[in-house]
N, C-alpha and C. Protein backbone atom coordinates (compact mmCIF):
# COMPACT_ATOMS: atom_id res chain seq x y z
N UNK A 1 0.82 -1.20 0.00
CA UNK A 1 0.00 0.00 0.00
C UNK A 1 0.86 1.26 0.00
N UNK A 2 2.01 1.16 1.03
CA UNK A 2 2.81 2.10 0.95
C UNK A 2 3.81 2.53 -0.46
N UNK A 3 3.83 1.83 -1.40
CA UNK A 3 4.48 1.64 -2.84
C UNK A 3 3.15 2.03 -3.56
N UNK A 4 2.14 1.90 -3.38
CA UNK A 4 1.02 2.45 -4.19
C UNK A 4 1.27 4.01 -3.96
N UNK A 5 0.99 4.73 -2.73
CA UNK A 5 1.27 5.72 -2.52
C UNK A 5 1.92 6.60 -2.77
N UNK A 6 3.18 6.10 -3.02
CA UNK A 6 4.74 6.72 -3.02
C UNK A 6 4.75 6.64 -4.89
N UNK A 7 4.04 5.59 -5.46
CA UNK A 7 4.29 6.13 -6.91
C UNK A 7 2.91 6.88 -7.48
N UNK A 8 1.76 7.20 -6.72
CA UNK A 8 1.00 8.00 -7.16
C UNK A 8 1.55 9.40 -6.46
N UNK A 9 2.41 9.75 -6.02
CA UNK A 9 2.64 11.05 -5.05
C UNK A 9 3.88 11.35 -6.45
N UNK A 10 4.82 10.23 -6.98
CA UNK A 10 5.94 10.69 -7.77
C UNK A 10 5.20 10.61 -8.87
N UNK A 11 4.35 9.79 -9.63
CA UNK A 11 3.10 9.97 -10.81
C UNK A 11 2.99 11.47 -11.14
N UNK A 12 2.58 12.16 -9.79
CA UNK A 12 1.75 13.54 -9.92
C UNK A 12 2.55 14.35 -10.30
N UNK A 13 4.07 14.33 -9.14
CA UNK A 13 5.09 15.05 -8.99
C UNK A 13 5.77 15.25 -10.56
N UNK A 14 5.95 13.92 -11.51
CA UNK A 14 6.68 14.28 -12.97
C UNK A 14 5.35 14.41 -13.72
N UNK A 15 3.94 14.24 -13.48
CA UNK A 15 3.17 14.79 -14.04
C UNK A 15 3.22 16.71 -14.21
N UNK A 16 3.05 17.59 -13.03
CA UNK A 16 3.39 18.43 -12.84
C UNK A 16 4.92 19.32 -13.45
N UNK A 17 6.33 18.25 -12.97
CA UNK A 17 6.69 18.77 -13.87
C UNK A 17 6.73 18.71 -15.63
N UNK A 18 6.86 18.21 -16.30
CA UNK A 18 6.45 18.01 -17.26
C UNK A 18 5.64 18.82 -18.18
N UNK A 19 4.28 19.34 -16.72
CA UNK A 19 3.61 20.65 -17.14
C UNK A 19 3.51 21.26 -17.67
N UNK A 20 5.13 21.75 -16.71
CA UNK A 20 5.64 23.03 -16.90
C UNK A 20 6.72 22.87 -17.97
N UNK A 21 7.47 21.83 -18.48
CA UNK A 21 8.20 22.00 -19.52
C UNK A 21 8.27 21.61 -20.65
N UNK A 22 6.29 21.38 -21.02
CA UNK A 22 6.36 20.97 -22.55
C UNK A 22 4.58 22.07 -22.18
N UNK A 23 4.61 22.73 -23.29
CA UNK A 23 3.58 23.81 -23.27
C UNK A 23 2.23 22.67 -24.24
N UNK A 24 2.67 21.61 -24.93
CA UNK A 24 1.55 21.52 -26.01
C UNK A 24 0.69 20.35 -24.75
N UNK A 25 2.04 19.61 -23.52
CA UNK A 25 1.25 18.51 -22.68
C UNK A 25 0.70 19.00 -21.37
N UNK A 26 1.00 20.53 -21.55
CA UNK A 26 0.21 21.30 -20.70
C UNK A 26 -1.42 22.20 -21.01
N UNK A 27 -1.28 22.18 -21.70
CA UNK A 27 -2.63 22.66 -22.25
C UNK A 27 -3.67 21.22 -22.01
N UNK A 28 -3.02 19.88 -22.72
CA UNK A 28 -3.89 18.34 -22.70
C UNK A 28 -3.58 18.49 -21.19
N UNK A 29 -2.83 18.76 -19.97
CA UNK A 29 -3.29 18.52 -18.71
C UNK A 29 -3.96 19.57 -18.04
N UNK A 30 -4.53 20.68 -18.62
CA UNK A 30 -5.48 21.67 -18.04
C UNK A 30 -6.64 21.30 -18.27
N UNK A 31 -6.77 21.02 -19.99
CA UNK A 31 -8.43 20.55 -20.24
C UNK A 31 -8.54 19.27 -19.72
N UNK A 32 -7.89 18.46 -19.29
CA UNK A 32 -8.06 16.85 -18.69
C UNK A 32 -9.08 17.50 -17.21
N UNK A 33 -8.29 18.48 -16.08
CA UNK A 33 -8.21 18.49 -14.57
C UNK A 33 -9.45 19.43 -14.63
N UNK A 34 -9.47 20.58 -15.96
CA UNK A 34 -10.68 21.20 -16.49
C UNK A 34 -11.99 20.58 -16.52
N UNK A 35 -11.85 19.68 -17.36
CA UNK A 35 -13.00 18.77 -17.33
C UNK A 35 -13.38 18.04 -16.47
N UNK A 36 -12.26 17.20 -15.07
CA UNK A 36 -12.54 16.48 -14.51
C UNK A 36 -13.21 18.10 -13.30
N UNK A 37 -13.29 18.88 -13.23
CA UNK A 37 -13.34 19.64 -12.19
C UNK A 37 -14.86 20.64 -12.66
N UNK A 38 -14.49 20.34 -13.53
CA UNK A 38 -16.48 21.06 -14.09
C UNK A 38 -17.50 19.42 -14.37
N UNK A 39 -17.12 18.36 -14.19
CA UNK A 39 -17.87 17.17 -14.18
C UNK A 39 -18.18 17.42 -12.43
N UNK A 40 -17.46 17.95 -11.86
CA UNK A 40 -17.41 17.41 -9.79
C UNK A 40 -18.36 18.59 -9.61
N UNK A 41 -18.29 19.90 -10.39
CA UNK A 41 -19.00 21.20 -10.12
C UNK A 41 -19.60 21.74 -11.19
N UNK A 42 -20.84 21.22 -11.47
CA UNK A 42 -21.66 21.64 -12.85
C UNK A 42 -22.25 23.22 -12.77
N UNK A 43 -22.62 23.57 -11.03
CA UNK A 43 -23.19 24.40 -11.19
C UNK A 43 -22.24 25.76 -10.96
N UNK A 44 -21.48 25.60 -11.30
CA UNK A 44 -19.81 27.02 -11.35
C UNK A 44 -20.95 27.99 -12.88
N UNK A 45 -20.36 29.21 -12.75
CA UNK A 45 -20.58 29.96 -13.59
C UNK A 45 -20.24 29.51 -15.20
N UNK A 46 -20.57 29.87 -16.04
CA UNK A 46 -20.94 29.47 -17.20
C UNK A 46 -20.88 30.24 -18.06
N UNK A 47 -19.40 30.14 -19.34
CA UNK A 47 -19.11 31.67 -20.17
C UNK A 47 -19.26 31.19 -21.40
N UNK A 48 -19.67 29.85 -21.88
CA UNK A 48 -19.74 29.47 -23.28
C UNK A 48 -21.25 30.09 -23.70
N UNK A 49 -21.19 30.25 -25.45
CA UNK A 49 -21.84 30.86 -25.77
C UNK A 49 -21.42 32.28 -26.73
N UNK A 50 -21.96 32.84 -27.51
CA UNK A 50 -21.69 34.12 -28.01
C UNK A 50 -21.81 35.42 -27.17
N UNK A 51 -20.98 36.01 -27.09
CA UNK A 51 -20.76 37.37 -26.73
C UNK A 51 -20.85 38.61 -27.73
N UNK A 52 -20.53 39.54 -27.19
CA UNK A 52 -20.73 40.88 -27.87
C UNK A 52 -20.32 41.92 -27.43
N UNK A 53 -19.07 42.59 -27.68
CA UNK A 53 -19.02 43.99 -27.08
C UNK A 53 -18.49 44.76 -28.31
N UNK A 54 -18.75 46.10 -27.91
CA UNK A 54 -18.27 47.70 -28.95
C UNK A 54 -17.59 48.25 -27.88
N UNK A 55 -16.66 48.92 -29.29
CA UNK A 55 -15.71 49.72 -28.27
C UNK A 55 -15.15 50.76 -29.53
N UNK A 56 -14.80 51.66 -29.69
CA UNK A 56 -14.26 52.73 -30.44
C UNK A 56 -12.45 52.62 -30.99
N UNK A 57 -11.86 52.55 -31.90
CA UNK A 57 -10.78 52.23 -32.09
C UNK A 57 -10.25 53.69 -33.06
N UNK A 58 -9.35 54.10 -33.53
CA UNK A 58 -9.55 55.07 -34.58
C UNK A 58 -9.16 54.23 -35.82
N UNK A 59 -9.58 54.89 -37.22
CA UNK A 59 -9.83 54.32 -38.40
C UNK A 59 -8.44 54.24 -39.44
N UNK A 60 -8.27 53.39 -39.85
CA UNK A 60 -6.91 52.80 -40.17
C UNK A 60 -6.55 53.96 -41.13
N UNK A 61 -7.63 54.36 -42.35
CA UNK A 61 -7.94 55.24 -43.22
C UNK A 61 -6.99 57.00 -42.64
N UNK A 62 -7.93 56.98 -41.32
CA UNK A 62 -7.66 58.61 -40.90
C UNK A 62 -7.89 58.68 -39.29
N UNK A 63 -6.43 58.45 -38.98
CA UNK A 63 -6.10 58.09 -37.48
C UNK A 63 -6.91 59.23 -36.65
N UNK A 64 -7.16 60.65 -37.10
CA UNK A 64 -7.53 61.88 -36.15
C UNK A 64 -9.46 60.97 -36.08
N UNK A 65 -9.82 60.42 -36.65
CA UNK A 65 -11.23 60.12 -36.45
C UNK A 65 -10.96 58.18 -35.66
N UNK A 66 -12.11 58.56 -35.03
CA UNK A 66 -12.32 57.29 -34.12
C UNK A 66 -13.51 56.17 -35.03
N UNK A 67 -14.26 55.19 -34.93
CA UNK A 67 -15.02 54.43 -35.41
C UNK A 67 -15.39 53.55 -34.78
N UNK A 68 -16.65 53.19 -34.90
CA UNK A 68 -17.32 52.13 -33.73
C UNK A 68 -17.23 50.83 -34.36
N UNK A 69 -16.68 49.98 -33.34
CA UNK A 69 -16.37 48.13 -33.95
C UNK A 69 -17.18 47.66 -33.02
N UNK A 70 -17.89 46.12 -33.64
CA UNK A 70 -18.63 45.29 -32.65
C UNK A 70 -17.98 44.54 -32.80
N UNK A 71 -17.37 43.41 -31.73
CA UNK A 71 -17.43 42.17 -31.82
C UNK A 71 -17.54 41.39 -31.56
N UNK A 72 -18.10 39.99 -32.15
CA UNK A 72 -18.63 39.26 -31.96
C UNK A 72 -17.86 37.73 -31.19
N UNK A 73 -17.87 37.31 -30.18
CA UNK A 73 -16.72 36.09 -29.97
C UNK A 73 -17.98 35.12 -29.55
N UNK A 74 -17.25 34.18 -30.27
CA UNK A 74 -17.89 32.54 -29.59
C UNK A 74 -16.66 31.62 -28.42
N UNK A 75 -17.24 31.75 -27.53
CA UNK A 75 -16.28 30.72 -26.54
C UNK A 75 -16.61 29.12 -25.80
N UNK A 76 -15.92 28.58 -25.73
CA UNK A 76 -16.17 27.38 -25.43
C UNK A 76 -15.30 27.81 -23.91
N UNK A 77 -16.27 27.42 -23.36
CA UNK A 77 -15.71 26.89 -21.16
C UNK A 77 -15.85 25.82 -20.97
N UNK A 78 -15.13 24.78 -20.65
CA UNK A 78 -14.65 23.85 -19.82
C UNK A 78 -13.87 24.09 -18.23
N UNK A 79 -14.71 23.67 -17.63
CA UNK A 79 -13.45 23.84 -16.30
C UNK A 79 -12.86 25.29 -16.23
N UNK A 80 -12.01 25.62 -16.26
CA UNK A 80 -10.87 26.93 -16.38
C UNK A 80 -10.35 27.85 -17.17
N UNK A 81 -11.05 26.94 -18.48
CA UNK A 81 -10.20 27.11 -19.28
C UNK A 81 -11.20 27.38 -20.25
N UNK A 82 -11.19 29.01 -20.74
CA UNK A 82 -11.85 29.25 -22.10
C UNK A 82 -11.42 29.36 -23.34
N UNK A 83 -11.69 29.13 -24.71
CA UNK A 83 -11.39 29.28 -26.05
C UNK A 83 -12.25 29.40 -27.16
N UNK A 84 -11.87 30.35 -28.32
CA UNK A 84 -13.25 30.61 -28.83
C UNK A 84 -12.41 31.82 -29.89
N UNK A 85 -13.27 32.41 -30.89
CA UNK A 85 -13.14 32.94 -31.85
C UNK A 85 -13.96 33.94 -31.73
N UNK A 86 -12.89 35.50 -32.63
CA UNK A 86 -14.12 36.72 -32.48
C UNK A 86 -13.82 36.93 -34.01
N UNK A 87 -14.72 37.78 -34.15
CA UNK A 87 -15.08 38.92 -35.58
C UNK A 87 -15.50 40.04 -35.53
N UNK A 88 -14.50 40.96 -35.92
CA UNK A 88 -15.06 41.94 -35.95
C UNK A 88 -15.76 42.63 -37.05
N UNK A 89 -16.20 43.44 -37.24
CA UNK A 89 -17.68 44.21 -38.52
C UNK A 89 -16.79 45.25 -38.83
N UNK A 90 -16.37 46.50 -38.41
CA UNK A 90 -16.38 47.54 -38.84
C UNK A 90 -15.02 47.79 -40.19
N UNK A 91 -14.11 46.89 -39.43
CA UNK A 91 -12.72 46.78 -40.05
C UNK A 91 -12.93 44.67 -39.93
N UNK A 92 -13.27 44.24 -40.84
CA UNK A 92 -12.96 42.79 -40.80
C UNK A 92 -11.77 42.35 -40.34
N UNK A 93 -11.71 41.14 -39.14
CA UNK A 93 -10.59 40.85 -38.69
C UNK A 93 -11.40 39.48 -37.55
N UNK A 94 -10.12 38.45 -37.77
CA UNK A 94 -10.63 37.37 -37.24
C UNK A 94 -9.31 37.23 -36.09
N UNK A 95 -10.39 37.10 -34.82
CA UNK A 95 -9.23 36.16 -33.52
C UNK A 95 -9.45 35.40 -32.95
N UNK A 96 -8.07 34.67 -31.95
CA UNK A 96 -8.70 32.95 -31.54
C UNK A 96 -8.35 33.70 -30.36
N UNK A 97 -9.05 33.03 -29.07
CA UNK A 97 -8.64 33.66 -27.80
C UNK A 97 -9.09 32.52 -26.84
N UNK A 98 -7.46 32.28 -25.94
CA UNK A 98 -7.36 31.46 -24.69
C UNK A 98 -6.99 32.00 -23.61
N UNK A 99 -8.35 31.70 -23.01
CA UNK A 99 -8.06 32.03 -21.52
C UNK A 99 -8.54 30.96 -20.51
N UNK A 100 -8.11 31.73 -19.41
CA UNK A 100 -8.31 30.91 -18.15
C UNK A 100 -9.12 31.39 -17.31
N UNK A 101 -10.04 31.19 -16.54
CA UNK A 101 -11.51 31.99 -15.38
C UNK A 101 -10.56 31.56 -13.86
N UNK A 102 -10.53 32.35 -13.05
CA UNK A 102 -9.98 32.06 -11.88
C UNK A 102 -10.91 32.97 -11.05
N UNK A 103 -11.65 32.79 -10.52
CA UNK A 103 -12.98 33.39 -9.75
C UNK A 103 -13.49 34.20 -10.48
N UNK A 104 -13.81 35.54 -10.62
CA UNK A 104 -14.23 36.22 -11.06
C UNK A 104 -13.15 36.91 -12.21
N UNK A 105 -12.13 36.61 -12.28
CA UNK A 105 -11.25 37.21 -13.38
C UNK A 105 -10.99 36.40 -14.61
N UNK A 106 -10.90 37.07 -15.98
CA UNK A 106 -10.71 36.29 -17.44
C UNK A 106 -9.16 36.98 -17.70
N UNK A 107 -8.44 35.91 -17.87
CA UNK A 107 -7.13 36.55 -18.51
C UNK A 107 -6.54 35.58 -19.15
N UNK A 108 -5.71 36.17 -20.38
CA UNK A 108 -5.04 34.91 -21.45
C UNK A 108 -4.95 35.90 -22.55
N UNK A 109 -4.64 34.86 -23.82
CA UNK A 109 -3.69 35.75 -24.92
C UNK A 109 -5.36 35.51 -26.13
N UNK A 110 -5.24 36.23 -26.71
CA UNK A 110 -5.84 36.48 -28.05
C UNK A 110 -4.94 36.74 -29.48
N UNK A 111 -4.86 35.88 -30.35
CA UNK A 111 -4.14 36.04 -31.27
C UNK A 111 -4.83 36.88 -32.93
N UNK A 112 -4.46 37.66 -33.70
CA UNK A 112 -5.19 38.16 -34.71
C UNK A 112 -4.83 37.02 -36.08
N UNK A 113 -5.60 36.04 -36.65
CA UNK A 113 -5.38 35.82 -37.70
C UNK A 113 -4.75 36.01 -38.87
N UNK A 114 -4.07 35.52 -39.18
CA UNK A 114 -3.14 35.72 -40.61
C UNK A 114 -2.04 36.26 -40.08
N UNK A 115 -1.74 37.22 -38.89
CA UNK A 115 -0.59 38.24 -38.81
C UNK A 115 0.17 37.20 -37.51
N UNK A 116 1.63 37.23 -37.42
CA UNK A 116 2.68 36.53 -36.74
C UNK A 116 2.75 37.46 -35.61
């Protein structure tokens, strides 16, 4: 029993690291602990679905004038971990955006399509 123990405690331990030093088997161990942790707590807040916000940017055309953009994002929530796609209308432009929910806060990267 005590050898069961001791290799689920070192299991976790090179699980963890590992984590942290391969980024593509860290993402597959967020949505794994993600999923196993929104299966234990169904009724946690809930961000999948389409969104919508405007916000004013100035116009690529003629920087002294401002212009109103909507956009539109679809996100998928699992567990912690959100991802999902926006569009914007005013100036066409497509983004993918990953984040993470940690109580009440959304933070993570959004990338713009086509551009490096």
């Amino acid at each position: 029993m005590g050898t069961l123990v001791l290799s689920f405690i070192m299991g976790v331990f090179a699980g963890l690291l590992a984590n942290y030093l391969s980024p593509p088997f860290r993402n597959s161990f967020d949505a794994i602990f993600s999923f196993i942790f929104d299966c234990l707590d169904p009724d946690r807040y809930d961000l999948n679905g389409r969104w919508e916000h405007q916000y004013s940017e100035p116009d690529p055309k003629n920087p002294e004038e401002w212009i109103e953009t909507v956009e539109r994002v679809t996100l998928r929530h699992v567990g912690s971990i959100l991802t999902g796609t926006g569009k914007t209308d005013a100036i066409p432009r497509e983004f993918t955006y990953r984040c993470r929910a940690h109580h009440s806060l959304v933070f993570g990267t959004y990338k713009k399509k086509g551009e490096k």
